[in-house]
Protein backbone atom coordinates (compact mmCIF):
# COMPACT_ATOMS: atom_id res chain seq x y z
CA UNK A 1 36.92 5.91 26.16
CA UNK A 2 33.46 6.64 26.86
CA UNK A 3 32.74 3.00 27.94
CA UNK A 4 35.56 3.18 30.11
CA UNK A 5 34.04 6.17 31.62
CA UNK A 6 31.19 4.78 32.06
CA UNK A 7 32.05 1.79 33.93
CA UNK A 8 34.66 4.14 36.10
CA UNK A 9 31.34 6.37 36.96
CA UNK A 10 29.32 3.09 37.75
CA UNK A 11 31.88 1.93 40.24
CA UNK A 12 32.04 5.06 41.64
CA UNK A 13 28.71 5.04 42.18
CA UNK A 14 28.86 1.74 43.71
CA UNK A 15 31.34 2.73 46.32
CA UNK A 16 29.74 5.51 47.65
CA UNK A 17 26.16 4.03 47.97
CA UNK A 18 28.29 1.29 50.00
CA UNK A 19 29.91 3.85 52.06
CA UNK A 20 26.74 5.64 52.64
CA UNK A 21 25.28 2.67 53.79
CA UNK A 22 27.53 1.69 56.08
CA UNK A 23 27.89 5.20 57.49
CA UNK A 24 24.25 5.30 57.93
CA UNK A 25 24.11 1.94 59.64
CA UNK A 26 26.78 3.16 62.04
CA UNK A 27 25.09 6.20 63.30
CA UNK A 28 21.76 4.16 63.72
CA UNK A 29 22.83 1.00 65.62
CA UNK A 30 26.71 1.62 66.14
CA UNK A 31 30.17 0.56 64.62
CA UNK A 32 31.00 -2.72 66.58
CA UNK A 33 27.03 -4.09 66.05
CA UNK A 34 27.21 -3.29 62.52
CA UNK A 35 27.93 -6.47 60.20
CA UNK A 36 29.47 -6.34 56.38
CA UNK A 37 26.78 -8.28 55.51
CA UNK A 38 24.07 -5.58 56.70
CA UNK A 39 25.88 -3.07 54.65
CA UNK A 40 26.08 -4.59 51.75
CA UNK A 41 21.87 -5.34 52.14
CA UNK A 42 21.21 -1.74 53.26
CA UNK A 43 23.57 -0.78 49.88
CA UNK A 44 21.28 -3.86 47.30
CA UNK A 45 24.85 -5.17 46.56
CA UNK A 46 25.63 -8.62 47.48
CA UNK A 47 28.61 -9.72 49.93
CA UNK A 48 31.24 -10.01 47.33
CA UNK A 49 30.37 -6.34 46.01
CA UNK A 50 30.87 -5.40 49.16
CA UNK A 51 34.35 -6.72 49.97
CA UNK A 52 35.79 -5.97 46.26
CA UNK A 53 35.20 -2.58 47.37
CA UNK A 54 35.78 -2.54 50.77
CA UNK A 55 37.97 -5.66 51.97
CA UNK A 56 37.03 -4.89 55.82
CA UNK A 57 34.45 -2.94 57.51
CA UNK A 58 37.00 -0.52 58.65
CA UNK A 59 37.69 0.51 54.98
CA UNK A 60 34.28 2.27 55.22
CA UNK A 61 35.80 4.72 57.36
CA UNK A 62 39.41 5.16 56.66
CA UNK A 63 39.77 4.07 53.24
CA UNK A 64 39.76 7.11 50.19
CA UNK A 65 42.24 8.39 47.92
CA UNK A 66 43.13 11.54 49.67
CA UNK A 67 46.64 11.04 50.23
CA UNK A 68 47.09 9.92 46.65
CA UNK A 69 45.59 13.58 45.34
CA UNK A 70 47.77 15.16 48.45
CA UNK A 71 51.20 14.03 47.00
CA UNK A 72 50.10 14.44 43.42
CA UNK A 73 49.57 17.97 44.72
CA UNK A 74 52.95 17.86 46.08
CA UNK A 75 55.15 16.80 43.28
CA UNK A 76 53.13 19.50 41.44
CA UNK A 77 55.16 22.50 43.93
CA UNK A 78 58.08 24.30 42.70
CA UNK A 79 61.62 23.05 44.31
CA UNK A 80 62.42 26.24 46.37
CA UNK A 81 59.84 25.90 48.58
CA UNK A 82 60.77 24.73 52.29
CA UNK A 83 59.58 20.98 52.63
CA UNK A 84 56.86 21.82 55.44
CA UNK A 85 55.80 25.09 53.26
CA UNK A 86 55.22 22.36 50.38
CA UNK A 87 53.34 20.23 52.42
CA UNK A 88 51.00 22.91 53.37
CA UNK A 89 50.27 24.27 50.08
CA UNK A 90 49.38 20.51 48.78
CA UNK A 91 46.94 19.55 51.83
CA UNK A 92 45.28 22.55 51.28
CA UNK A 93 44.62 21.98 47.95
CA UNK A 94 43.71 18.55 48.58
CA UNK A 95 41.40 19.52 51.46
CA UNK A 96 39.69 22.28 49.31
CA UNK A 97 39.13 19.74 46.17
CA UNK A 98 38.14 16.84 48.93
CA UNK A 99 35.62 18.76 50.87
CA UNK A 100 33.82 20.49 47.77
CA UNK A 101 32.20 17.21 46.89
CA UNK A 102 32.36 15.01 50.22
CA UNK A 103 32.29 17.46 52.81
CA UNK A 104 29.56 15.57 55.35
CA UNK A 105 30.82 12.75 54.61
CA UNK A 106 34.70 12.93 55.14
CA UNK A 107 33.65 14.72 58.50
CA UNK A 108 31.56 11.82 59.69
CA UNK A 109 34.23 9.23 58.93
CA UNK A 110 36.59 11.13 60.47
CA UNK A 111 35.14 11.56 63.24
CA UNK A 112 34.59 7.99 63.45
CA UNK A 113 37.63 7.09 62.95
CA UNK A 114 38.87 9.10 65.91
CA UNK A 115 36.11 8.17 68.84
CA UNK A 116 35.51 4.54 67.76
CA UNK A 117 37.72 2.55 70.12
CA UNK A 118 37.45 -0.46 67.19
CA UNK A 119 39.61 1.70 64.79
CA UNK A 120 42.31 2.88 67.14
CA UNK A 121 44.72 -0.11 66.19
CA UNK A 122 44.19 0.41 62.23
CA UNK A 123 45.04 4.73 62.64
CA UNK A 124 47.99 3.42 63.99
CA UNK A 125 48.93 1.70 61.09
CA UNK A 126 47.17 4.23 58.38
CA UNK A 127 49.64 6.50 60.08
CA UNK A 128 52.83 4.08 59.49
CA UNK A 129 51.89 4.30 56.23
CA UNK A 130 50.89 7.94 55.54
CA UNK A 131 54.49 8.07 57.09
CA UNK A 132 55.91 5.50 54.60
CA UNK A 133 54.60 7.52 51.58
CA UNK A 134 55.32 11.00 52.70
CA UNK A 135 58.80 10.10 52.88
CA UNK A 136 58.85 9.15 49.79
CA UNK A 137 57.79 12.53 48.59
CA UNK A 138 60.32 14.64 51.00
CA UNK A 139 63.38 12.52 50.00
CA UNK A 140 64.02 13.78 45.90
CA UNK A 141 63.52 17.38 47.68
CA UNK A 142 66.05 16.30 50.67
CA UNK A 143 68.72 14.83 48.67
CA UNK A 144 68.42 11.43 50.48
CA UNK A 145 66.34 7.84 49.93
CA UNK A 146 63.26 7.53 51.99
CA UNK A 147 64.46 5.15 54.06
CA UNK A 148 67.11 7.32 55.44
CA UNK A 149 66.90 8.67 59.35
CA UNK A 150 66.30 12.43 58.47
CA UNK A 151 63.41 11.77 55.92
CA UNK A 152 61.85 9.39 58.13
CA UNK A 153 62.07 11.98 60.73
CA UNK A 154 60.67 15.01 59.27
CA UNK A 155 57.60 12.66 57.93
CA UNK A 156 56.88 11.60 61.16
CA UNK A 157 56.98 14.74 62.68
CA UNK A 158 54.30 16.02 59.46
CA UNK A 159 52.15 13.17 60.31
CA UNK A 160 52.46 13.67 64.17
CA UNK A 161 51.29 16.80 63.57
CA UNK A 162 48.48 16.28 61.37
CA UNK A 163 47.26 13.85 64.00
CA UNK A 164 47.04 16.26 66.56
CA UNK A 165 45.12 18.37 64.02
CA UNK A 166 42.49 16.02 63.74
CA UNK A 167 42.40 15.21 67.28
CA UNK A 168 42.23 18.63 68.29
CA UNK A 169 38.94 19.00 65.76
CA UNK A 170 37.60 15.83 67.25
CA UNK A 171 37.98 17.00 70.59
CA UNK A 172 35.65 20.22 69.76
CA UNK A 173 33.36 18.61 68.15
CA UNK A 174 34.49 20.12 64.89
CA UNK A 175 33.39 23.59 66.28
CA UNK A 176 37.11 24.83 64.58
CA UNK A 177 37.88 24.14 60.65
CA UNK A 178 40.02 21.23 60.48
CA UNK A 179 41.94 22.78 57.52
CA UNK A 180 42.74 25.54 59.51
CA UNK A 181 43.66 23.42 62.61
CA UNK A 182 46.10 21.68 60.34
CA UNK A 183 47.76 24.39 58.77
CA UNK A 184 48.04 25.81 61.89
CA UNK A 185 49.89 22.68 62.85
CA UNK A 186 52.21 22.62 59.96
CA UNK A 187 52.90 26.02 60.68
CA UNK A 188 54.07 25.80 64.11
CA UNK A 189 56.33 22.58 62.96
CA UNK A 190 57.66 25.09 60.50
CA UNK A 191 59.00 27.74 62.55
CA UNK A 192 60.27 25.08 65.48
CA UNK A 193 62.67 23.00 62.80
CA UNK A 194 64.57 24.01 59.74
CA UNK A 195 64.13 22.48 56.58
CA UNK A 196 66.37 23.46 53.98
CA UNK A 197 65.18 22.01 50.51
CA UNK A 198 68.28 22.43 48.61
CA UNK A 199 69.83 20.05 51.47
């Protein structure tokens, strides 16, 4: 066990000296002039470090295990709670263990993420799949498989929503808490729709 530990605490190491690097070489010289290659020198790992961590340079910035501590969070809540209720209660427990330990750093990436014209096309398709997973987490509670129309719906509409969040705290140059943007988000989905989760 404690050799496991070990080598878990090594790679975590690993990943975030590679993240650092490339976040740092991103602020100095820009996104698109950045090269893997540079990160993994600025980071003393060679190329193949570099992509068994990160497989693309856009993994820098939108790759983490967020979501994955999110729905953990979620399967966690008790039944009776409305679906968008649940969903609230989870992200802000996932924001609050997120940000006590990576606080600069998830800021910079997201904001990255959300001015660099280079990631646009890949938050499109984070967002098909943040969409993909949350509905399998709303369809036990909904009585329904993920794949059907009304799950797919209300997922969308939590991600959409989310999104504008982020946007919003982008926008204002994260003057406004971005956990409190996107609760307030959830909460005005909330009162516009109905979610029953005994349907």
């Amino acid at each position: 066990m404690d050799e496991l530990s070990l080598r878990e605490r090594k790679k975590r190491k690993t990943r975030a000296a590679i993240q650092a690097a490339g976040l740092r070489l991103f602020a100095e010289q820009g996104y698109v002039a950045t090269t893997c290659d540079q990160i993994a020198a600025a980071a003393e790992v060679s190329p193949a470090t570099f992509y068994r961590y990160f497989p693309t340079k856009e993994d820098i910035v939108l790759s983490d295990d967020y979501d994955r501590l999110v729905f953990e969070l979620f399967a966690e809540r008790r039944p009776g709670e409305t679906l968008i209720g649940t969903v609230r209660c989870a992200l802000a427990g996932g924001f609050a263990a997120a940000y006590e330990h990576d606080a600069s750093v998830i800021d910079e990436r997201l904001r990255l993420a959300l001015t660099e014209p280079a990631l646009r096309a890949r938050i499109q398709d984070e967002r098909r799949v943040a969409e993909t997973m949350l509905a399998e987490q709303l369809a036990p509670r909904m009585g329904a498989t993920p794949a059907a129309y009304r799950v797919r719906v209300v997922a969308s509409a939590i991600v959409a929503a989310l999104y504008v969040a982020m946007e919003e705290w982008a926008t204002g140059a994260g003057s406004r808490d971005l956990m409190l943007l996107s609760d307030e988000a959830l909460a005005a989905l909330e009162t516009a729709i109905v979610c029953d989760p005994e349907a």
